[in-house]
Structure formats: C-alpha cells, structure tokens
PDB file of N, CA and C in Angstrom:
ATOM      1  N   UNK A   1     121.585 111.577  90.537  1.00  0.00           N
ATOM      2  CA  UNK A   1     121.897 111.925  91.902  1.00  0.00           C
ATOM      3  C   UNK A   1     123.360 111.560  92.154  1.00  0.00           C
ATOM      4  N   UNK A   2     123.994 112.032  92.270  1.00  0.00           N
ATOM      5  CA  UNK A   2     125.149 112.117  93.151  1.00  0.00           C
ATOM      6  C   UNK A   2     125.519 110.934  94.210  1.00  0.00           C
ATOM      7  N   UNK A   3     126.832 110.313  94.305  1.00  0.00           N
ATOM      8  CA  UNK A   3     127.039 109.438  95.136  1.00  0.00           C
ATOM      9  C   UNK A   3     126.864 110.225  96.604  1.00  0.00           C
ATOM     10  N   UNK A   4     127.531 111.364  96.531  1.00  0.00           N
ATOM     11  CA  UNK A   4     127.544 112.138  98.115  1.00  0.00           C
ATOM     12  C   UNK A   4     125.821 112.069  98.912  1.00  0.00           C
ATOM     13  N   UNK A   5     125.187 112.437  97.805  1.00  0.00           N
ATOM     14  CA  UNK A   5     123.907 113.141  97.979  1.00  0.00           C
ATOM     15  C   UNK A   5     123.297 111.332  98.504  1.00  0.00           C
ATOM     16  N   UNK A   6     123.467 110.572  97.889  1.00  0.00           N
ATOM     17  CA  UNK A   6     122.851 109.013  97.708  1.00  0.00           C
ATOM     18  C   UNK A   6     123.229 108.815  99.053  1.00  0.00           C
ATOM     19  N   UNK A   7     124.448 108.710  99.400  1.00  0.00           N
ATOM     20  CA  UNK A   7     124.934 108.574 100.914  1.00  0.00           C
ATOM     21  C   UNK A   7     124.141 109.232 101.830  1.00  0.00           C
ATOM     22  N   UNK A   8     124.186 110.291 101.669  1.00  0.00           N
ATOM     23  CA  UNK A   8     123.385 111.318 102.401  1.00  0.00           C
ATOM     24  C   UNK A   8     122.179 110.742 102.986  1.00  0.00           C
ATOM     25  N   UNK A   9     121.129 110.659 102.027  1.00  0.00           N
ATOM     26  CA  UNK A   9     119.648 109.803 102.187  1.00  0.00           C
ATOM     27  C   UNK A   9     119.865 108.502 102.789  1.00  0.00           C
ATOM     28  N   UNK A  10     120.951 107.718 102.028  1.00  0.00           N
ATOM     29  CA  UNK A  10     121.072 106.579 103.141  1.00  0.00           C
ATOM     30  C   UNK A  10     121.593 106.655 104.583  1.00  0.00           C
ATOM     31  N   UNK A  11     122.094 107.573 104.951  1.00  0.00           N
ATOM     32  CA  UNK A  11     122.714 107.944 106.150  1.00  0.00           C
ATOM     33  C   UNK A  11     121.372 108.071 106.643  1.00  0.00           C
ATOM     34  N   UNK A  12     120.474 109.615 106.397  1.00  0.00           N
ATOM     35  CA  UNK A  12     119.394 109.823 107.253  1.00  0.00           C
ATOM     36  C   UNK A  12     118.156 109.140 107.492  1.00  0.00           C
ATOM     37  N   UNK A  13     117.908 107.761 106.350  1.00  0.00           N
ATOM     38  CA  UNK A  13     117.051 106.459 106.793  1.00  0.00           C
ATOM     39  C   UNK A  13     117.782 105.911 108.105  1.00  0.00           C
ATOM     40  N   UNK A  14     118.753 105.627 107.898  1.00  0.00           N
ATOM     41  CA  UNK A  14     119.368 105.101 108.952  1.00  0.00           C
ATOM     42  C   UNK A  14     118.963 105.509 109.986  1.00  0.00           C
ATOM     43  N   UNK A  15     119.168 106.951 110.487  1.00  0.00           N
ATOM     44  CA  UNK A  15     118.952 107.453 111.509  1.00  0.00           C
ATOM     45  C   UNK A  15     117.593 107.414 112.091  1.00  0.00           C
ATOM     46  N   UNK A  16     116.805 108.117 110.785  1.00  0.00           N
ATOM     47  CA  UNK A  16     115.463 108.467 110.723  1.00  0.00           C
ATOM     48  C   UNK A  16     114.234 107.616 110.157  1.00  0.00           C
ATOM     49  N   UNK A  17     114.585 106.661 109.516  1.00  0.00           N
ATOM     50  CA  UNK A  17     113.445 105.728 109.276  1.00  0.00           C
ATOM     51  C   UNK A  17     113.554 105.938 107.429  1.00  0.00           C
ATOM     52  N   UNK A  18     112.449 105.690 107.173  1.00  0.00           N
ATOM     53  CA  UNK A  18     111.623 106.152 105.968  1.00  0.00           C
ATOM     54  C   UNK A  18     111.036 107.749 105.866  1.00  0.00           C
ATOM     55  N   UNK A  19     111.591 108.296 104.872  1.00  0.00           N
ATOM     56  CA  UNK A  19     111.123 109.460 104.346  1.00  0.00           C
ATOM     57  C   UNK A  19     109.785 109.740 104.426  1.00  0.00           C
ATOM     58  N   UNK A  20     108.599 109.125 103.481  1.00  0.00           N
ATOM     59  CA  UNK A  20     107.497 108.833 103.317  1.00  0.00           C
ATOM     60  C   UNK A  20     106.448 109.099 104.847  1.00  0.00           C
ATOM     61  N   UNK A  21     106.568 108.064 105.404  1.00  0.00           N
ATOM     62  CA  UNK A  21     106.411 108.213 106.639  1.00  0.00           C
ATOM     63  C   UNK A  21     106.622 109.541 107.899  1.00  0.00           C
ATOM     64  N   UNK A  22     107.683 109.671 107.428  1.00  0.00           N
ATOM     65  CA  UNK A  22     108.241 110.800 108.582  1.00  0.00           C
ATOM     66  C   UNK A  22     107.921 112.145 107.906  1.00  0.00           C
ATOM     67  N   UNK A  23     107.805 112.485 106.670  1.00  0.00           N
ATOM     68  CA  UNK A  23     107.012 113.688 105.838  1.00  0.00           C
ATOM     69  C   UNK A  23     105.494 113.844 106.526  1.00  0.00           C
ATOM     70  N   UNK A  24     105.546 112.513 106.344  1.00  0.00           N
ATOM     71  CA  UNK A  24     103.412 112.691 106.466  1.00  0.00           C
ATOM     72  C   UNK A  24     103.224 113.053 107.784  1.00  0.00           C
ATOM     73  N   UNK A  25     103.686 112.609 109.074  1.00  0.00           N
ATOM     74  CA  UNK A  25     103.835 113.032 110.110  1.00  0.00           C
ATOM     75  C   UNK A  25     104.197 114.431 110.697  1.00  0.00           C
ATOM     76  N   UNK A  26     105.377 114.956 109.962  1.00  0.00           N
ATOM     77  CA  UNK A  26     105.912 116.293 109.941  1.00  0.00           C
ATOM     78  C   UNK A  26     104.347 117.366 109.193  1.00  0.00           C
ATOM     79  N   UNK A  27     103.757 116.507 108.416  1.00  0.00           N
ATOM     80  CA  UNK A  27     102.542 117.465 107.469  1.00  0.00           C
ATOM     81  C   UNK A  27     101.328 117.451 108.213  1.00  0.00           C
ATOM     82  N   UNK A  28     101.261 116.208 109.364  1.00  0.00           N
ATOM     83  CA  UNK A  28      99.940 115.910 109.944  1.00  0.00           C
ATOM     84  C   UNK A  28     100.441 117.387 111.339  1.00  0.00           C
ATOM     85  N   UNK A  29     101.259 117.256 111.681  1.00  0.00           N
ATOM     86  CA  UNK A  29     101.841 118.200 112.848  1.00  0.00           C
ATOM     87  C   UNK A  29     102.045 120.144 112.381  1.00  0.00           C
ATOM     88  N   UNK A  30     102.675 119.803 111.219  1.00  0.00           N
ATOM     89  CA  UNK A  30     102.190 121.667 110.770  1.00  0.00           C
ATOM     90  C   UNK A  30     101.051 121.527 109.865  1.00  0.00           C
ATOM     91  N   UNK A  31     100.074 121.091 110.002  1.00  0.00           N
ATOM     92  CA  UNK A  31      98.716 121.182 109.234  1.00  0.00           C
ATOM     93  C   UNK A  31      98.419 121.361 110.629  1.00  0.00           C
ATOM     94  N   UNK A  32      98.213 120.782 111.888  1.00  0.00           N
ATOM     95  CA  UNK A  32      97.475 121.507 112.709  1.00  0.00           C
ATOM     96  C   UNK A  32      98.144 122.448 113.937  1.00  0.00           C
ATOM     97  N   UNK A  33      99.161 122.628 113.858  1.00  0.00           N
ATOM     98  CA  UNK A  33      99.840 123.774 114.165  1.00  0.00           C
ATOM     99  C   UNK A  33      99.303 125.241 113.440  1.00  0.00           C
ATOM    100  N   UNK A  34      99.227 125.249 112.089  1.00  0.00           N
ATOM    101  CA  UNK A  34      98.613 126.035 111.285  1.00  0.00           C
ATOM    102  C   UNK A  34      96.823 126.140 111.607  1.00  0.00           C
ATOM    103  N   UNK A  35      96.460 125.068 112.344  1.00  0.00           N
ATOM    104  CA  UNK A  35      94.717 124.893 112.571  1.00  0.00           C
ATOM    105  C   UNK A  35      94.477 124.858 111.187  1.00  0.00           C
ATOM    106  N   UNK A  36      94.510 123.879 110.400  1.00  0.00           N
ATOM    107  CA  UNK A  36      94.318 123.587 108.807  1.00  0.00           C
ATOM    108  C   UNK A  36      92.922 122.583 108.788  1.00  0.00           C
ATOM    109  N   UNK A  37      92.549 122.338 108.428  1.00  0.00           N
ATOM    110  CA  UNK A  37      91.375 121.174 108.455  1.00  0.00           C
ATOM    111  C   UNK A  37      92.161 120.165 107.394  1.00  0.00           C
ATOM    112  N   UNK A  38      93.496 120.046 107.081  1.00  0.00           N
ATOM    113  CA  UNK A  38      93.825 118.575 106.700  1.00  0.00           C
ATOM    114  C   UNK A  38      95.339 118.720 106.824  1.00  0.00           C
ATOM    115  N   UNK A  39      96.244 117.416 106.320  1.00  0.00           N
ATOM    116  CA  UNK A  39      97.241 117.633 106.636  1.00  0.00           C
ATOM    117  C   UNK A  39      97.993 118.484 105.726  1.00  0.00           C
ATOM    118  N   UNK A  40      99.451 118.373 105.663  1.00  0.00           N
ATOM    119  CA  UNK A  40     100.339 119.490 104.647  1.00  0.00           C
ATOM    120  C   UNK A  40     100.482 117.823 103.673  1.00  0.00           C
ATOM    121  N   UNK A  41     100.949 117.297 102.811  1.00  0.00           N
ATOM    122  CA  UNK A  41     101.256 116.619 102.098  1.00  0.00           C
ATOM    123  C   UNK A  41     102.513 116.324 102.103  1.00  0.00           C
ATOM    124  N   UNK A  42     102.997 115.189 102.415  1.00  0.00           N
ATOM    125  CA  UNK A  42     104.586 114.704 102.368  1.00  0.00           C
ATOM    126  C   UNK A  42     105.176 115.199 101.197  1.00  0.00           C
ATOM    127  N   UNK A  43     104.889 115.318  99.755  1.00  0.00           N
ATOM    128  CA  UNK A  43     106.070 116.424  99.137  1.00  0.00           C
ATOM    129  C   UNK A  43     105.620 117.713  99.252  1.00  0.00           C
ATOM    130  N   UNK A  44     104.725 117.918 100.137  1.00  0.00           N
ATOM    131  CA  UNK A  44     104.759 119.921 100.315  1.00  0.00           C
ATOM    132  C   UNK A  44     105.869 119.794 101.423  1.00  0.00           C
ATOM    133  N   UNK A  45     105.686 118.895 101.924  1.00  0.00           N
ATOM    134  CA  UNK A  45     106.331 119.054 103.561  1.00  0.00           C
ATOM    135  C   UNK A  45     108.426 119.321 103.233  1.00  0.00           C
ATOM    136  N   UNK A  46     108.470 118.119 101.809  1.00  0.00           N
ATOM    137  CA  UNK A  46     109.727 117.894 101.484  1.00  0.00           C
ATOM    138  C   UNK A  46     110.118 119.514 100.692  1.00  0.00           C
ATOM    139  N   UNK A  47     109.233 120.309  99.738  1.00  0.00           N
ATOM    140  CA  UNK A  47     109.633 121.310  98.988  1.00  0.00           C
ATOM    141  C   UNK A  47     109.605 122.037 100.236  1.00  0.00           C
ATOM    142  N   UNK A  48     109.119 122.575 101.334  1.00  0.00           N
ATOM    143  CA  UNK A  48     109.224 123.464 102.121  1.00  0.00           C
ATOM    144  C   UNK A  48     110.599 123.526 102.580  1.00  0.00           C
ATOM    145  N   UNK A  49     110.942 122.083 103.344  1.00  0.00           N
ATOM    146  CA  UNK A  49     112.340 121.899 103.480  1.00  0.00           C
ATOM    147  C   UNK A  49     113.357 121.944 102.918  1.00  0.00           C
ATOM    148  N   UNK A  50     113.243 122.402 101.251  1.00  0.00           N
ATOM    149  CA  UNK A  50     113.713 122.249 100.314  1.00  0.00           C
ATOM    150  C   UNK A  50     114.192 124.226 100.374  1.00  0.00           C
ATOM    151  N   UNK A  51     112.743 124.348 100.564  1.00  0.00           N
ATOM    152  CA  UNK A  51     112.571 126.126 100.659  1.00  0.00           C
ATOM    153  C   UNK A  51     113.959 126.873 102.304  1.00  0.00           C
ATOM    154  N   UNK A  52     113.305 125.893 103.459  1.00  0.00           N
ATOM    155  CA  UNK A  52     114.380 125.831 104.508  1.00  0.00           C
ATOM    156  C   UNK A  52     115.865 125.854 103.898  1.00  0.00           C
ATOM    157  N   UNK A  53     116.425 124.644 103.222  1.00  0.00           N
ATOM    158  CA  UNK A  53     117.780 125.064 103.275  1.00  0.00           C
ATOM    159  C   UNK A  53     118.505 125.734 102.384  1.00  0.00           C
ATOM    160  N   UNK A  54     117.761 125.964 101.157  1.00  0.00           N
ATOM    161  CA  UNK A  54     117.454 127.425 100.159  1.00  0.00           C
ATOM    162  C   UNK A  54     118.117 128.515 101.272  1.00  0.00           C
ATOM    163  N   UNK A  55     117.104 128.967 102.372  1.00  0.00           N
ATOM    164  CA  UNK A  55     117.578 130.276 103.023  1.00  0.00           C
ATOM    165  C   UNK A  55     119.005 129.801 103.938  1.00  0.00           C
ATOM    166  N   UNK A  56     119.437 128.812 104.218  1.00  0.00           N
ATOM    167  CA  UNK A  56     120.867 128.224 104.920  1.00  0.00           C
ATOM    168  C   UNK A  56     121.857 128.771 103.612  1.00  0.00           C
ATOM    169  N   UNK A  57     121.343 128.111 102.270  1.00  0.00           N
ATOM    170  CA  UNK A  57     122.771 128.110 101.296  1.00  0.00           C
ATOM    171  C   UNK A  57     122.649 129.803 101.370  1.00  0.00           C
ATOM    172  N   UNK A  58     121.651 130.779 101.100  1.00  0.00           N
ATOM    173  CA  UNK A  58     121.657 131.652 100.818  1.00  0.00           C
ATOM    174  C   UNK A  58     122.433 132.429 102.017  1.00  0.00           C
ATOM    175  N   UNK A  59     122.706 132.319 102.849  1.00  0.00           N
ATOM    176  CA  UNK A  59     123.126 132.675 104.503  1.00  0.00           C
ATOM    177  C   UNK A  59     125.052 132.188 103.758  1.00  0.00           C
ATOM    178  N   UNK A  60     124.678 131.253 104.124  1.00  0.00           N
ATOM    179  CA  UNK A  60     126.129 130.328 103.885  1.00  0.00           C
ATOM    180  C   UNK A  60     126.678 129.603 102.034  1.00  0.00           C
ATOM    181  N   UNK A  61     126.614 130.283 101.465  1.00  0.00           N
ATOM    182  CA  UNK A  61     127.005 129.313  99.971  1.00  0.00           C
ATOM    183  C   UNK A  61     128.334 128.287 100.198  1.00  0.00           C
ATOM    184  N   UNK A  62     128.614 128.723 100.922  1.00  0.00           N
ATOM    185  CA  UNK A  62     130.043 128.110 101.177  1.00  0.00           C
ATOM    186  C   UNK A  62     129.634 126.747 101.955  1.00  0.00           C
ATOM    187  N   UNK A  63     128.670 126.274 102.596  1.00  0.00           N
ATOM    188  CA  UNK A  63     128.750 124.985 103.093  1.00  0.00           C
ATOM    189  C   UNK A  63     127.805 124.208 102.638  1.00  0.00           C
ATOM    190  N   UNK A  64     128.286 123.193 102.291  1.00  0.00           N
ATOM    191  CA  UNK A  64     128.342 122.287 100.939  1.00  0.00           C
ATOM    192  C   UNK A  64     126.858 121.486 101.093  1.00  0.00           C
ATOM    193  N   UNK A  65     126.823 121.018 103.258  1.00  0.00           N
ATOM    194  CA  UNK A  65     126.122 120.240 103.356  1.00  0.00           C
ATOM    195  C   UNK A  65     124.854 120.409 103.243  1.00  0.00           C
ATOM    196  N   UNK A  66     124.413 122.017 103.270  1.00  0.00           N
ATOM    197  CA  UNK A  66     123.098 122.546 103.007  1.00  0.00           C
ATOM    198  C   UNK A  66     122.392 122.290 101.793  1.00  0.00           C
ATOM    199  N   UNK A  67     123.349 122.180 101.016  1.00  0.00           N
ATOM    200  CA  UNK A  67     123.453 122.376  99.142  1.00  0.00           C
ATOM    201  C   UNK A  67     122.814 120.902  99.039  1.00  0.00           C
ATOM    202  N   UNK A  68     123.445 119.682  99.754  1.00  0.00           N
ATOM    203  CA  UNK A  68     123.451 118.055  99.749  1.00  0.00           C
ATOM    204  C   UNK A  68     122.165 117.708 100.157  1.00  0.00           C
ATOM    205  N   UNK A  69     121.931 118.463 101.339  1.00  0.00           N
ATOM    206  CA  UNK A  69     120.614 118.466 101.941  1.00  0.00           C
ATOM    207  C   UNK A  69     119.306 118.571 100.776  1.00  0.00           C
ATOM    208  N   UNK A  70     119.614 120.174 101.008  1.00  0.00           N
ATOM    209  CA  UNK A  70     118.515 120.886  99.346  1.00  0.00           C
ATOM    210  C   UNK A  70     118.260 119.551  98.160  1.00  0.00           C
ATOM    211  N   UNK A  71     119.635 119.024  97.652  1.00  0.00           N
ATOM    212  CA  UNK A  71     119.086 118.115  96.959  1.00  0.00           C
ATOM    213  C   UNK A  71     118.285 116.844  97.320  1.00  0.00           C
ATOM    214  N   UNK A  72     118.725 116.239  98.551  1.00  0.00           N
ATOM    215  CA  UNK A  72     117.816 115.652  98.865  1.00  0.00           C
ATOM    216  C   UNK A  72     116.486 115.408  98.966  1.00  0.00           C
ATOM    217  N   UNK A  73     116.146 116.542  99.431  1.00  0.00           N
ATOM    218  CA  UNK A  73     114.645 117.366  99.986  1.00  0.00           C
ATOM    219  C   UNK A  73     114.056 117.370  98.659  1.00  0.00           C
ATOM    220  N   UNK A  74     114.919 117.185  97.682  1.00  0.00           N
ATOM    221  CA  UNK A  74     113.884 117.520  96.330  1.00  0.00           C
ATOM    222  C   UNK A  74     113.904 116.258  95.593  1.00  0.00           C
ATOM    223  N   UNK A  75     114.591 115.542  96.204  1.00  0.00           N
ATOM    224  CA  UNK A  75     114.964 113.848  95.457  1.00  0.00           C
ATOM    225  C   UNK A  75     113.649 113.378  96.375  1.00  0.00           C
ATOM    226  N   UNK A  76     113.265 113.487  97.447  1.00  0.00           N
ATOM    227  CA  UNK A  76     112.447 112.986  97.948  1.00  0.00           C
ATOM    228  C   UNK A  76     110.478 113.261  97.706  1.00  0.00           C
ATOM    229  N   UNK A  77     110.916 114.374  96.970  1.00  0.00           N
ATOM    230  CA  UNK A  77     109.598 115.579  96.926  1.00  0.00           C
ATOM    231  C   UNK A  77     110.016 114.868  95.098  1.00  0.00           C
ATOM    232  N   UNK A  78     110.487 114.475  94.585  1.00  0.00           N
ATOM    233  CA  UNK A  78     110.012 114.500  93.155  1.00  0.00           C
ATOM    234  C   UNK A  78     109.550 112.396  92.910  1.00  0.00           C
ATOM    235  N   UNK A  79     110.000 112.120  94.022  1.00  0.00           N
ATOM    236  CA  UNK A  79     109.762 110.628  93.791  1.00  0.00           C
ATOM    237  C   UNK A  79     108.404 110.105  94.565  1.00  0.00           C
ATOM    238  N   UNK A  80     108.010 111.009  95.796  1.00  0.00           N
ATOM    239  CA  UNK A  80     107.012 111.381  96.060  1.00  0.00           C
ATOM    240  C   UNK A  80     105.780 110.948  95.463  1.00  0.00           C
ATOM    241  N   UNK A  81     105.755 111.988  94.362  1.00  0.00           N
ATOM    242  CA  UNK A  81     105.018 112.696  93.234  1.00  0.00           C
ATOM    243  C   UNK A  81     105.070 111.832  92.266  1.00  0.00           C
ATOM    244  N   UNK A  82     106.393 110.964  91.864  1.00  0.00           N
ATOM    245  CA  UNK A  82     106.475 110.239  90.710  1.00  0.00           C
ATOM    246  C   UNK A  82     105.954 108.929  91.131  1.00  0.00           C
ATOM    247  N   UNK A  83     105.552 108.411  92.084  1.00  0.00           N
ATOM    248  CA  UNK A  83     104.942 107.229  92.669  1.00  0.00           C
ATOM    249  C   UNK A  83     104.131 107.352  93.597  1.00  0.00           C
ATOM    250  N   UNK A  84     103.426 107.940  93.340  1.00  0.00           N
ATOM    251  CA  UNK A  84     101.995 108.624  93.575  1.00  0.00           C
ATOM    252  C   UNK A  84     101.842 108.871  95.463  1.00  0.00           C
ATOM    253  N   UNK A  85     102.980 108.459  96.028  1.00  0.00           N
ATOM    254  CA  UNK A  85     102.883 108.391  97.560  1.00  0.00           C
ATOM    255  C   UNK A  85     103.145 110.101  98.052  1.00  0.00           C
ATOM    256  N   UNK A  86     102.569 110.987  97.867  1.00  0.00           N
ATOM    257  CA  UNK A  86     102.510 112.282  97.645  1.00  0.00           C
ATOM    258  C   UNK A  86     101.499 112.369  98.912  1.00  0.00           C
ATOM    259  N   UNK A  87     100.891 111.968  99.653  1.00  0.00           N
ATOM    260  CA  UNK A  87      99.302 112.426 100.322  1.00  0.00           C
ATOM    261  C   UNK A  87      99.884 111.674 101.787  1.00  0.00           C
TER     262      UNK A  87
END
C-alpha cells in the first residue's frame, strides 16, 4: 500500500471511526433498503464502493483521489476477508 493511500485510511478513521464497524452498518441499512432478509456484508459493502469509485475514475481518470479511494475500498474489503471480520 502506498504511503498516500495509508494516509488516506488514516485520515478517514479519523473522521469516521473504524471501517469494520461503519461497513456493517452501511450493509445492515442497504440490506433493508433492498427489503433483504439479512444484512449486505462489510466486504460486499467495501467491493461495492470499490465498484462506486470504479464509475468516478471511469467519468474522471484524471483525478487521482478517486483512484486513492478505489484502493482503499479494496485494502479494506481484502483484510476484511483475510481476518475473518467479513460478516
């Protein structure tokens, strides 16, 4: 990971808390927005967002912070998964 990108994530704990947490919440809220009978999963929630700024770079290639973002969203969605806090 990237120092920019590392900053990045530490910037938006700052702001925003814990990842983990704030995924599962974001998954408990479009799981029943959708009327789902369970939630979305904190790394579905992170690859979606991942999918979100996908269509920004694709709009814009030229701005960088979408790109920083994207990696994030997938730094968060693969560590997720790699320490089983995925649900």
């Amino acid at each position: 990971m990237s120092d920019q990108v590392k900053k990045i994530l530490e910037n938006r704990q700052e702001e925003y808390g814990d990842p983990l947490p704030n995924f599962r919440m974001i998954g408990r809220i479009w799981g029943a927005m959708l009327n789902l009978t369970h939630d979305i999963p904190a790394y579905q929630v992170a690859l979606m967002m991942d999918a979100f700024k996908s269509v920004r770079c694709i709009a814009n290639p030229d701005h960088l912070d979408s790109w920083n973002d994207k990696l994030g969203y997938t730094t968060h969605a693969l560590d997720m998964v790699k320490f089983r806090n995925d649900s």
